[in-house]
Protein backbone atom coordinates (compact mmCIF):
# COMPACT_ATOMS: atom_id res chain seq x y z
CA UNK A 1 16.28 17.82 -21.76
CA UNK A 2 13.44 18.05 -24.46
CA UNK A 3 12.97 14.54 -24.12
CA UNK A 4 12.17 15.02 -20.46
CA UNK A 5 10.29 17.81 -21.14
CA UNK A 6 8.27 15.70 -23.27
CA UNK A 7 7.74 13.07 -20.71
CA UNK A 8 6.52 14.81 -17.82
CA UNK A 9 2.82 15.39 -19.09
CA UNK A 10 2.70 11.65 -19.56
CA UNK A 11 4.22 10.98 -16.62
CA UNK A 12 2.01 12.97 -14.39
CA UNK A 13 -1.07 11.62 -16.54
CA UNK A 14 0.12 7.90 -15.33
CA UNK A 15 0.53 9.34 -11.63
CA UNK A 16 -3.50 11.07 -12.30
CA UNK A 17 -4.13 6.99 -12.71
CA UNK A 18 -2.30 5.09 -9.61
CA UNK A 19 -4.28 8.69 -7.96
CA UNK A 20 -7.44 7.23 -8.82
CA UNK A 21 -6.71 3.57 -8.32
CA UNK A 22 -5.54 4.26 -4.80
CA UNK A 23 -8.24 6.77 -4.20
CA UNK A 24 -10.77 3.89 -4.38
CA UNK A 25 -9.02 1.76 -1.38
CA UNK A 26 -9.62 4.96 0.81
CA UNK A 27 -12.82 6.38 0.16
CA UNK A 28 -14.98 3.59 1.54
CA UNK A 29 -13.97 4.33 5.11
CA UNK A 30 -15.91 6.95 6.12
CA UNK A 31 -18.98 5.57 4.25
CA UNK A 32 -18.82 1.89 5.43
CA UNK A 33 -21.56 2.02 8.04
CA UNK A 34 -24.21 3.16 5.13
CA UNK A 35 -22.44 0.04 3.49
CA UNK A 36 -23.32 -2.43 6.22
CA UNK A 37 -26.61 -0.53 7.00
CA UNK A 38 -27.77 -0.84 3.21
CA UNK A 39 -26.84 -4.51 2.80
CA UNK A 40 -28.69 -5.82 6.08
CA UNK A 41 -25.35 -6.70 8.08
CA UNK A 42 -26.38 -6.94 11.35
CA UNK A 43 -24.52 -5.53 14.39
CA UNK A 44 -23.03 -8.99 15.60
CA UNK A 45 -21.88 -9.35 12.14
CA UNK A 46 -19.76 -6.53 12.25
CA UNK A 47 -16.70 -8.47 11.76
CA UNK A 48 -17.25 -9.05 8.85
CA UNK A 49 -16.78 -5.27 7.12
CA UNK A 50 -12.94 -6.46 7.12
CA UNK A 51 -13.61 -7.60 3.89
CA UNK A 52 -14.93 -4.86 2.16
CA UNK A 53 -11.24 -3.87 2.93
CA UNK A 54 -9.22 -7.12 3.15
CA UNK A 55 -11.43 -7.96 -0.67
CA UNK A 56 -8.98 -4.81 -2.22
CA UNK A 57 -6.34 -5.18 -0.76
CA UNK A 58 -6.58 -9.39 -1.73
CA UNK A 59 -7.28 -8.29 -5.54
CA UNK A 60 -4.84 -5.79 -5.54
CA UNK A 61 -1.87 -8.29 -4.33
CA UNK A 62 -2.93 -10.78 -6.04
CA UNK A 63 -2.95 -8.55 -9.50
CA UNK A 64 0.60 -7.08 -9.10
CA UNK A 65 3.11 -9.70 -10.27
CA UNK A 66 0.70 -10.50 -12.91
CA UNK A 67 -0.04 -6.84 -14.38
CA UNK A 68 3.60 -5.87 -14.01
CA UNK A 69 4.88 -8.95 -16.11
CA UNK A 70 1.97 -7.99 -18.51
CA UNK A 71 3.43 -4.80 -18.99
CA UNK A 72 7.02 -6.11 -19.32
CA UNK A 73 5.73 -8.17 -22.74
CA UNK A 74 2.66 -6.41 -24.16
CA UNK A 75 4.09 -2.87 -22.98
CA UNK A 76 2.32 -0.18 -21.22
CA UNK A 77 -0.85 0.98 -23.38
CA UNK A 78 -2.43 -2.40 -23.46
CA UNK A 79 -2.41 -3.25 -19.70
CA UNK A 80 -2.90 0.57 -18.55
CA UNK A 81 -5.99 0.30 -20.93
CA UNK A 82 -6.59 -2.98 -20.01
CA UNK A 83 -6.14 -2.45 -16.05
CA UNK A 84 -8.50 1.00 -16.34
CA UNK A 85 -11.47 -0.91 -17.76
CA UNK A 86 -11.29 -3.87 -15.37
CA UNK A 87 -11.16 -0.70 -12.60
CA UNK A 88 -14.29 0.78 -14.01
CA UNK A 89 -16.15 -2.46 -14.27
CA UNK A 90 -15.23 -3.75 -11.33
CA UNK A 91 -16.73 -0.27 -9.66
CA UNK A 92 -19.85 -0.90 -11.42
CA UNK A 93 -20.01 -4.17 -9.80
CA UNK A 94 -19.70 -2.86 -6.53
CA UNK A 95 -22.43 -0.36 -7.03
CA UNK A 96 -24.64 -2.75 -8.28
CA UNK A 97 -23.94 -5.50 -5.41
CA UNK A 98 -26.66 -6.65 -3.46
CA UNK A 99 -24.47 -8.72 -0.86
CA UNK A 100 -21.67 -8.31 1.46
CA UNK A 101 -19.92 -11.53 -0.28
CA UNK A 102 -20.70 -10.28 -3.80
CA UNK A 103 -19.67 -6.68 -2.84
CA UNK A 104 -16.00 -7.91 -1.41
CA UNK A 105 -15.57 -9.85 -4.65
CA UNK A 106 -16.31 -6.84 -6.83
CA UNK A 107 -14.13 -4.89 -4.46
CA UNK A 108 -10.92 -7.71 -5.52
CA UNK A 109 -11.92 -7.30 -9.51
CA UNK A 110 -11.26 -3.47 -8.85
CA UNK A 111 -8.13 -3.52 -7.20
CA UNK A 112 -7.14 -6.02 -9.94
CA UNK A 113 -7.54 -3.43 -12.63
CA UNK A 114 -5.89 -0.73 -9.84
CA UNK A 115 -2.96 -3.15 -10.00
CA UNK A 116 -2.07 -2.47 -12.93
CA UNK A 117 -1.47 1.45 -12.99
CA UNK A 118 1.27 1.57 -10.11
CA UNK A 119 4.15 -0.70 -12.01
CA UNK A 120 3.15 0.65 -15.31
CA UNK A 121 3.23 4.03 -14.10
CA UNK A 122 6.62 3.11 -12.48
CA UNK A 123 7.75 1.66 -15.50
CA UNK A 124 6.93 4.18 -17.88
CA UNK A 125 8.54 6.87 -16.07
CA UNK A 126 11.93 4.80 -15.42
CA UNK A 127 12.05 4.49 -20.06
CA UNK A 128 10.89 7.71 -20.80
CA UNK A 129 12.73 9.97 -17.72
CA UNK A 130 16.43 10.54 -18.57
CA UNK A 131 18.29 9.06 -15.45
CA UNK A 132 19.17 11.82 -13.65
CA UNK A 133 15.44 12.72 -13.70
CA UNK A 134 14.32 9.41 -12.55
CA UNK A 135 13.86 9.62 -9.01
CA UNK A 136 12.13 12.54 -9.25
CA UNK A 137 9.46 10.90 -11.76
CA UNK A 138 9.55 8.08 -9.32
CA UNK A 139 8.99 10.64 -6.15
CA UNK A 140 5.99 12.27 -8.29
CA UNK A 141 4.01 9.14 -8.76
CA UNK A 142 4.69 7.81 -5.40
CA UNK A 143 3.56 11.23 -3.89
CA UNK A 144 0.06 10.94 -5.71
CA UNK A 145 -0.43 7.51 -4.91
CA UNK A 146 0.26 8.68 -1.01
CA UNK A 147 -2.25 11.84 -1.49
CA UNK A 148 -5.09 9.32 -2.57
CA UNK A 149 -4.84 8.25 0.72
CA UNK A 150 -5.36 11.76 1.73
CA UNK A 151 -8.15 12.91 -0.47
CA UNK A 152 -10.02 9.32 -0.12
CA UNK A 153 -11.77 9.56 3.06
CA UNK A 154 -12.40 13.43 2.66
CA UNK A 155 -14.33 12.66 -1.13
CA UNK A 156 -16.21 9.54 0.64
CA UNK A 157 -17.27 11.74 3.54
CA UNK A 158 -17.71 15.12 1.72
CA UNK A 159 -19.51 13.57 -1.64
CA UNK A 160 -21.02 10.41 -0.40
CA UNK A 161 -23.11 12.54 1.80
CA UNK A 162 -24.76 13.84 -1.14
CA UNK A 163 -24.80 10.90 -3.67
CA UNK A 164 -24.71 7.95 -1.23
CA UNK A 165 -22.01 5.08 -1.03
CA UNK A 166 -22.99 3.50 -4.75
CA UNK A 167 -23.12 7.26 -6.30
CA UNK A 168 -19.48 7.20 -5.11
CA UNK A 169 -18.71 4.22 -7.37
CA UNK A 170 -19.94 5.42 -10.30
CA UNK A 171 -18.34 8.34 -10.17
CA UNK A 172 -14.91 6.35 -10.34
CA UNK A 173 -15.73 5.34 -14.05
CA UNK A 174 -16.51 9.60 -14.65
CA UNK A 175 -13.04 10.17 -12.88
CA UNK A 176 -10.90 7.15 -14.96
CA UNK A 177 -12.29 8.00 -18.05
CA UNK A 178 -11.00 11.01 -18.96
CA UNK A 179 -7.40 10.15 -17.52
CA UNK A 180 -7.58 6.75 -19.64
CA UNK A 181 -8.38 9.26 -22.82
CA UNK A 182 -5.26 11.51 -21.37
CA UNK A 183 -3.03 8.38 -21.10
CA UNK A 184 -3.77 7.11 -24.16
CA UNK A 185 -2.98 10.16 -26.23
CA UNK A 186 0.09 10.97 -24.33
CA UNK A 187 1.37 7.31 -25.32
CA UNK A 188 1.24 7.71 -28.93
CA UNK A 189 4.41 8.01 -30.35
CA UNK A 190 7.38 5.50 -31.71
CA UNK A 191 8.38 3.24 -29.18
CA UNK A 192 5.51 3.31 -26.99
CA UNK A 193 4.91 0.03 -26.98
CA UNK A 194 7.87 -1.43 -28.27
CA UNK A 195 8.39 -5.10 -28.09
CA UNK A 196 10.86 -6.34 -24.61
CA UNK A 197 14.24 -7.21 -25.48
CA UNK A 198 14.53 -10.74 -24.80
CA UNK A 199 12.89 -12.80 -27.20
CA UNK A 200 11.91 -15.65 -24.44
CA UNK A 201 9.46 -12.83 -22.88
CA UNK A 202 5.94 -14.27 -22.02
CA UNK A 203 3.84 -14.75 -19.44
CA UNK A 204 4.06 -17.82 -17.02
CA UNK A 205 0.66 -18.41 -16.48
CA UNK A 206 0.83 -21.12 -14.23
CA UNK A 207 3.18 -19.37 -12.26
CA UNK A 208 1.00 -16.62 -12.23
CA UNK A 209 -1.70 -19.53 -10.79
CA UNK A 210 0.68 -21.00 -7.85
CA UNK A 211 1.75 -17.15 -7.23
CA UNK A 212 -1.94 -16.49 -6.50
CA UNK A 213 -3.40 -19.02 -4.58
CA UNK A 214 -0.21 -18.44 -2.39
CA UNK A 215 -1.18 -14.77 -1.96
CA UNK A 216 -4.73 -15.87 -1.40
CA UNK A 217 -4.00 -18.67 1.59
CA UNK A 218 -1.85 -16.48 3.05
CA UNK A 219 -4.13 -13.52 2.57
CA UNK A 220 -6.54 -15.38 4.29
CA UNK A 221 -4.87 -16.89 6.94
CA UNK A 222 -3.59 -13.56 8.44
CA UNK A 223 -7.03 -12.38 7.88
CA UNK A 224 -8.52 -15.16 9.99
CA UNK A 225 -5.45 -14.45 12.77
CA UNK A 226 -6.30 -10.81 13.01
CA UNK A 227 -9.92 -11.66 13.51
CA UNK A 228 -8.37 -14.31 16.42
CA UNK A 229 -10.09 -17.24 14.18
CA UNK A 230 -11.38 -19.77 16.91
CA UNK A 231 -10.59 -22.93 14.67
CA UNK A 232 -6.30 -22.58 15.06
CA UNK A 233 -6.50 -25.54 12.44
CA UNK A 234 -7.83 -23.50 9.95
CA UNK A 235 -5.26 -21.01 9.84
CA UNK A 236 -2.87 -23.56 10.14
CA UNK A 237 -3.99 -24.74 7.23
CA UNK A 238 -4.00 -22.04 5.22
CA UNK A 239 -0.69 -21.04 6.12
CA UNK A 240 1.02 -24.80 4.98
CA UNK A 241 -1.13 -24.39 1.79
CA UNK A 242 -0.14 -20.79 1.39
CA UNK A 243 3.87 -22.33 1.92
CA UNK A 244 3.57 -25.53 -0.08
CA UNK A 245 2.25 -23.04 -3.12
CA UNK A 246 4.82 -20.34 -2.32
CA UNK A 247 7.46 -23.34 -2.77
CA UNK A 248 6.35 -24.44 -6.07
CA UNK A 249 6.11 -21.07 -7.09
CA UNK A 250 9.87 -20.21 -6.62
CA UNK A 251 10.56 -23.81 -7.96
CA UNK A 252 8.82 -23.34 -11.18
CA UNK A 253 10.51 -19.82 -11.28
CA UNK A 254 13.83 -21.27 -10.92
CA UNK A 255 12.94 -23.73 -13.30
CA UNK A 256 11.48 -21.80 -16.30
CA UNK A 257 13.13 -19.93 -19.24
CA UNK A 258 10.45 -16.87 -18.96
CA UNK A 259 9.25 -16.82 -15.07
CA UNK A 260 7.23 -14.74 -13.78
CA UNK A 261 9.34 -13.08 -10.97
CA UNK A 262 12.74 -13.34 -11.66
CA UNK A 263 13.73 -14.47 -8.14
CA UNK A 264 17.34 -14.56 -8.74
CA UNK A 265 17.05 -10.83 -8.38
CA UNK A 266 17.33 -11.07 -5.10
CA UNK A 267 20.30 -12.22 -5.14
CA UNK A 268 21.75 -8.36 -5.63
CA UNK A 269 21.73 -6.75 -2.16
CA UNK A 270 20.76 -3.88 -2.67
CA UNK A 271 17.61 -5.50 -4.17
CA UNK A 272 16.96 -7.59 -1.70
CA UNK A 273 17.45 -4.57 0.98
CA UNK A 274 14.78 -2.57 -0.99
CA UNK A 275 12.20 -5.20 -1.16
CA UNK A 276 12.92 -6.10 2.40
CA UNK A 277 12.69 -2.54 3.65
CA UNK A 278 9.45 -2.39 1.59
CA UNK A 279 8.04 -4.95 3.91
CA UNK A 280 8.77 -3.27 7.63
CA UNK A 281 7.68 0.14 6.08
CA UNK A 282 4.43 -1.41 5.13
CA UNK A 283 4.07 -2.90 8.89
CA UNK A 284 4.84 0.34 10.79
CA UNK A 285 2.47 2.66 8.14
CA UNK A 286 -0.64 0.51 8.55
CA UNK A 287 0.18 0.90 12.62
CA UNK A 288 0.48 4.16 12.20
CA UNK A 289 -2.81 4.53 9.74
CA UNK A 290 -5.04 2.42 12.37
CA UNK A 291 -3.65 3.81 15.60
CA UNK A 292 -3.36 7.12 15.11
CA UNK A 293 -7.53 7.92 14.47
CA UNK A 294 -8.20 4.98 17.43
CA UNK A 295 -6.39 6.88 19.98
CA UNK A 296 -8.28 10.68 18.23
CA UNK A 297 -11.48 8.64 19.23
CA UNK A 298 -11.27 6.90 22.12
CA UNK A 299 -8.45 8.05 24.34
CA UNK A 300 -8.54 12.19 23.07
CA UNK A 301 -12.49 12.12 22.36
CA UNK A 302 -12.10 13.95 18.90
CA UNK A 303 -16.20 13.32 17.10
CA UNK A 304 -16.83 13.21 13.80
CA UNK A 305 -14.08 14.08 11.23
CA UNK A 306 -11.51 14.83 13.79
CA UNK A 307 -10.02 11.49 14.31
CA UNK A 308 -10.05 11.13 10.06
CA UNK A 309 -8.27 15.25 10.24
CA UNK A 310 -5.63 13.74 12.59
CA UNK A 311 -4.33 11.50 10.39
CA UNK A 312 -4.82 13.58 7.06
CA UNK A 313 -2.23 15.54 8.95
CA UNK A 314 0.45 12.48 8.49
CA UNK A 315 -0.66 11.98 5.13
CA UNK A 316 0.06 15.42 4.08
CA UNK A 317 3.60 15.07 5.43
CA UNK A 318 3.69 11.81 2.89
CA UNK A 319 3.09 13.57 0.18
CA UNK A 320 6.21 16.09 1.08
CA UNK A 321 8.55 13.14 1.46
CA UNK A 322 7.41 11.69 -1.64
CA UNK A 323 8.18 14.89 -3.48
CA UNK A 324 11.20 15.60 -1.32
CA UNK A 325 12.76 12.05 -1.55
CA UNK A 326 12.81 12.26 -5.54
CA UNK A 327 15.26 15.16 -5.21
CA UNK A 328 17.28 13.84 -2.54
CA UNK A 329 17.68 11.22 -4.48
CA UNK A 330 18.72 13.25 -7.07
CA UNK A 331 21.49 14.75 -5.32
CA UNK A 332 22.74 12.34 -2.54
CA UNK A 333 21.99 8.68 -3.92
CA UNK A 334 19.54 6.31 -2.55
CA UNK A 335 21.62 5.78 0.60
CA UNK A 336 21.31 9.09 2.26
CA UNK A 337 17.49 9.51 0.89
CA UNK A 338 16.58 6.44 2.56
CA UNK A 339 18.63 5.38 5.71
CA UNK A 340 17.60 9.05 6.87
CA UNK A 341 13.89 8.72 5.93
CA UNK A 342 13.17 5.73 8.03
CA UNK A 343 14.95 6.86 10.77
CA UNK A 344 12.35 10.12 11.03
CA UNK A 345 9.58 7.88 10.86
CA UNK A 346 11.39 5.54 13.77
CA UNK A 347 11.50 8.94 15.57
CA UNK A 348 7.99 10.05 14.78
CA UNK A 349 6.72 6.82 16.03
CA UNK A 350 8.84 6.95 19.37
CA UNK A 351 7.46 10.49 19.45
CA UNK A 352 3.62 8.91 19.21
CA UNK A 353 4.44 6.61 22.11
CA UNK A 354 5.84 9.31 24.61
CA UNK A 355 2.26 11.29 23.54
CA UNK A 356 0.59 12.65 26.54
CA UNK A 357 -2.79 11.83 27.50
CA UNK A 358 -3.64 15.07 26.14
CA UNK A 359 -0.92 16.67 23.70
CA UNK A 360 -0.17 19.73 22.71
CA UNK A 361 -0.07 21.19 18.72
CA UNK A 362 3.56 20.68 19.15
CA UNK A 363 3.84 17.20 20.03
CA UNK A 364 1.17 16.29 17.83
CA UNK A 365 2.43 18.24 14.46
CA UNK A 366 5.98 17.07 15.22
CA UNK A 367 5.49 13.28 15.58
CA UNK A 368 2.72 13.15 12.88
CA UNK A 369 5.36 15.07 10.96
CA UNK A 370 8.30 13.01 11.69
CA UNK A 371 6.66 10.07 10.87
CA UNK A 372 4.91 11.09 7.57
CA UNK A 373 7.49 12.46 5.54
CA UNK A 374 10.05 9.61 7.35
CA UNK A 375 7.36 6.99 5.69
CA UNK A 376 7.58 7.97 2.13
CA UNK A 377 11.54 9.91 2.00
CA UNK A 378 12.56 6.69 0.86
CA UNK A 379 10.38 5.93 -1.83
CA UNK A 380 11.63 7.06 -4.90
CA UNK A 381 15.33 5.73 -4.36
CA UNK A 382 13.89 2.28 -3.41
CA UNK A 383 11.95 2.44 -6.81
CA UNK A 384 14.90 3.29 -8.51
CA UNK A 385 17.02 0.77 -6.53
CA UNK A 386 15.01 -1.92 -8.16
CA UNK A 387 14.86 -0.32 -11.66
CA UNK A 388 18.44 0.06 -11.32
CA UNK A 389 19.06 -3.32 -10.41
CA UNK A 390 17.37 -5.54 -13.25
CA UNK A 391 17.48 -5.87 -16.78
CA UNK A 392 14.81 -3.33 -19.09
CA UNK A 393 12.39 -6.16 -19.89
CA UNK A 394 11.78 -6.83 -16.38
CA UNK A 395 11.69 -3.40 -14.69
CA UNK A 396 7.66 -3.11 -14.78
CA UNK A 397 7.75 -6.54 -12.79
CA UNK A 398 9.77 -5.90 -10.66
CA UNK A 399 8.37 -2.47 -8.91
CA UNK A 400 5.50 -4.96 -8.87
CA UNK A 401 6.82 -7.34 -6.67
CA UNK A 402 8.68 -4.26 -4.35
CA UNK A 403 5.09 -2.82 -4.23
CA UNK A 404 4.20 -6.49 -3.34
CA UNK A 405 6.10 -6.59 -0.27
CA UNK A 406 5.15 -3.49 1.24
CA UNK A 407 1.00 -4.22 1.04
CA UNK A 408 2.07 -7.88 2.35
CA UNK A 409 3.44 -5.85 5.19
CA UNK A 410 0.40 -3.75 5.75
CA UNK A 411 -1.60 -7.10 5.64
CA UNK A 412 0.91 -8.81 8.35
CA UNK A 413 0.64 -5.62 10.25
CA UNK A 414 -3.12 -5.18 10.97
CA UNK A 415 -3.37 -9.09 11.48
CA UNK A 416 -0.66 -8.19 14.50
CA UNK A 417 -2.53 -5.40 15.62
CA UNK A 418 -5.82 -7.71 15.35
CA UNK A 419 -4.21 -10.72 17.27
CA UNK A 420 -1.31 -9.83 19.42
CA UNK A 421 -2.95 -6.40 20.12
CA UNK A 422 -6.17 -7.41 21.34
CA UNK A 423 -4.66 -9.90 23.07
CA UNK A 424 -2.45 -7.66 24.77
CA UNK A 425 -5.44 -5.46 26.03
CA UNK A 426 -7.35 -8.62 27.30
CA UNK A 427 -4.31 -9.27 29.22
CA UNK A 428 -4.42 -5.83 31.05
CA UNK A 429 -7.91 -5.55 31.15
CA UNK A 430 -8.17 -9.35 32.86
CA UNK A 431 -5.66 -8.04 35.25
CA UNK A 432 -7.68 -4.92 36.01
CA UNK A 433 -10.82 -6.45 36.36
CA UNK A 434 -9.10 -9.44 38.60
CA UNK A 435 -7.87 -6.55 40.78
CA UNK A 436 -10.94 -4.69 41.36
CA UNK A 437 -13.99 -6.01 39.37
CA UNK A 438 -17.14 -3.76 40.47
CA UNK A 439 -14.87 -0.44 40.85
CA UNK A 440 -13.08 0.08 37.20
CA UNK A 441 -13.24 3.27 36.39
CA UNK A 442 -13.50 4.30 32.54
CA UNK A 443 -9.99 6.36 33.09
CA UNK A 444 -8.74 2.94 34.22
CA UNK A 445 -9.90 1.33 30.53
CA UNK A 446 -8.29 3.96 28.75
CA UNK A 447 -5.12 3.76 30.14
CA UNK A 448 -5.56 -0.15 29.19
CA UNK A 449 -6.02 1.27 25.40
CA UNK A 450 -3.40 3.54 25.32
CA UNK A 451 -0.76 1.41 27.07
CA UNK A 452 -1.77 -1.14 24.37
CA UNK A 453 -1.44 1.29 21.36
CA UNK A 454 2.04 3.01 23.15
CA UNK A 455 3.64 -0.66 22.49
CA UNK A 456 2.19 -1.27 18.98
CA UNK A 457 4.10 2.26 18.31
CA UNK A 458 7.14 1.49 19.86
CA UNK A 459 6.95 -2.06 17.94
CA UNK A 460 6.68 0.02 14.48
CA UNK A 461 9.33 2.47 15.81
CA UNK A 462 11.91 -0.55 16.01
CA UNK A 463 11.03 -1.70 12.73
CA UNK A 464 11.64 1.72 11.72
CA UNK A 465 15.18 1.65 13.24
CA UNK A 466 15.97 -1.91 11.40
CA UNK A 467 14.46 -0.54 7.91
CA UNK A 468 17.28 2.41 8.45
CA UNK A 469 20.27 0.25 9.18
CA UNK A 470 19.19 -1.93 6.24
CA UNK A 471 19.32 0.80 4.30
CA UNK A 472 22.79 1.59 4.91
CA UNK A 473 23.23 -0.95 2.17
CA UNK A 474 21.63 0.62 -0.34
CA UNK A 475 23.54 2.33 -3.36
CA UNK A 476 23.57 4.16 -6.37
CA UNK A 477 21.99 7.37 -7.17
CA UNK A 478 20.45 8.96 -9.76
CA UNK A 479 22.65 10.79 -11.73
CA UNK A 480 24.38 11.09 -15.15
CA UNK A 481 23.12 11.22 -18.91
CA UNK A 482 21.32 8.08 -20.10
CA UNK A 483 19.10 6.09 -19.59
């Protein structure tokens, strides 16, 4: 127990990090007008603010597998250093940028160095936590990387009023700094960097290479079909490239004494459950994150920080099922924490869709409820499934590639929501305006919307229901002396 005690302060100090690594991919949202205004992006360029977004989250996929391996051989001080000073510079960059281009590429070097913090975090707290305290380590970190997404939007629109969009970049390297200093004298101590087991451990670059420019294609091409690209070649193309890399990826990681993602892992269930789970969670959440302040705006009329307040309400619920999930863990096993946790958030969901056109504080703190803590109950046993699951050396990399598969599936989701959900409102609204073009009525357009976003909830609500059934097949639970 005094080892435990011992590791909290650390562990906590990690979870401060992945705080404010995550709190830079929220922030920029309520401050991305000034953005466009102060680089000259004109209004039928609009499209392209995506990337100011779609820039992180490419960096920050692309970093994962990489930074978690990294941490797996050269241990956690070097790469948590190493991943906090390519987060500050990368900041700097993007307050300096005088482009759109050159600010989503700065934006991609960030989230690189924010790639880092989550799997060594993860890591860390998975050596140091005894096991039957693991989950709730696990639950902590997880519930400050969900309350970034919280307290993001509220410091870009509360302090980027008074310091401006780059003043908000610059104050990321006054916020890392003194958790880097924290970190760093938390981690001194015997074994704190001690070398991985197996003496084969390195880094596959190349694999690291093929891994990338997979993530990248792909990255790109869902981009392109959420933005309904007009060439269909192109996105064909990027989708075989993003395949025929993918496939000499897994080759060369089949191949290799020291890969870079040991895929046979999946070969355990209830490792490939967690990772696949992962996925569909990150689907429904990004529905969830985009719909919910669209239908504030335009269907309920909420103005200025209402439709942003209507989803903080979610988000707080997130961080009580991150908390909450560690100690169910704890006491029931992974099983019952998760199978139950995705099937509130199928319920919340549902709950969205049957919203009236006006709801009540009821309906709206019950779904929003449902649905946040159902989003993130799960989270610590799915960590720990993994951790569980895999050899020491590899545990860093491989809550990298689980966290992998869940911001794939918020990147599949908003290219859905881009392609197949615009394209069902063109379908009603070309039916509406076939019926009766010189007498549509704006009612008649919001009912189009909010038809529309009632089917992209009930869509996430099914993969909701899927993610709980495949959780049934989870096991193990976090319990017992050692380690």
């Amino acid at each position: 127990m005094a080892g435990a005690r011992r590791a909290w302060p650390l562990v906590i100090a990690l979870g401060l990090g992945v705080f404010v690594g995550g709190f830079d991919q929220t922030f920029v949202t309520p401050v991305l007008a000034a953005i466009l205004g102060d680089l000259g992006v004109a209004v039928d360029e609009l499209e392209r603010s995506s990337w100011i977004l779609n820039g992180y989250l490419l960096g920050y996929t692309v970093a994962l597998p990489l930074m978690g391996r990294l941490t797996d051989v050269y241990g956690p001080r070097r790469v948590f250093t190493a991943g906090m000073l390519i987060f500050m510079g990368g900041s700097v960059l993007v307050a300096l940028a005088p482009t759109l281009p050159l600010l989503a590429g700065a934006r991609a070097v960030t989230a690189m160095g924010g790639g880092a913090l989550v799997p060594v975090a993860l890591a860390v707290a998975a050596q140091r936590l005894p096991r039957d305290r693991r989950a709730l380590g696990l639950g902590a970190i997880s519930t400050l990387d969900d309350a970034s997404s919280l307290a993001g939007p509220l410091w870009g629109t509360l302090i980027g009023v008074w310091i401006g969009w780059r003043g908000l970049f610059w104050m990321n390297i006054a916020l890392a700094l003194p958790v880097l200093a924290l970190v760093l004298i938390l981690l001194r101590g015997a074994g704190a960097d001690a070398p991985p087991r197996d003496r084969s451990a390195r880094v596959d670059w190349l694999g690291a290479l093929l891994l990338a420019g997979a993530l990248t294609a792909l990255t790109f091409a869902l981009a392109g079909a959420g933005e309904r690209l007009r060439e269909p070649w192109a996105a064909a193309a990027l989708f075989a490239g993003a395949a025929a890399l993918l496939a000499a990826f897994v080759a060369r990681q089949l191949r290799v004494a020291a890969p870079l993602v040991d895929v046979r892992m999946f070969r355990r269930p209830r490792v490939a459950i967690a990772n696949a789970v992962f996925l569909l969670e990150g689907m429904a959440l990004v529905t969830a994150f985009v719909n919910v302040p669209l239908m504030a705006d335009l269907v309920w009329g909420l103005e200025g920080a209402g439709p942003g307040l209507m989803l903080g309400r979610m988000v707080l619920f997130m961080a009580v099922g991150g908390l909450a999930g560690g100690a169910l863990a704890t006491l029931a096993g992974h099983r019952l924490a998760s199978a139950p946790g995705f099937a509130l958030a199928a319920a919340g969901l549902f709950a969205m869709a049957a919203w009236a056109d006006q709801p009540g504080p009821a309906a709206l703190w019950i779904a929003l409820g449902l649905a946040g803590i159902g989003f993130t109950l799960a989270d610590a046993s799915l960590y720990a499934t993994v951790i569980e699951g895999v050899e020491e050396a590899r545990r860093a990399s491989a809550v990298a590639v689980l966290q992998l598969w869940q911001t794939l599936g918020m990147i599949v989701g908003v290219a859905i929501l881009g392609s197949r959900g615009l394209g069902r409102f063109d379908e009603r609204a070309a039916s509406l305006f076939a019926a009766d073009l010189f007498d549509i009525t704006e009612e008649q357009l919001l009912t189009v919307v909010r038809q529309t976003m009632d089917e992209t909830f009930i869509v996430a609500g099914a993969l909701m229901a899927i993610a709980a059934v495949l959780a049934l097949g989870l096991r193990g639970r976090s319990r017992g002396g050692g380690r």
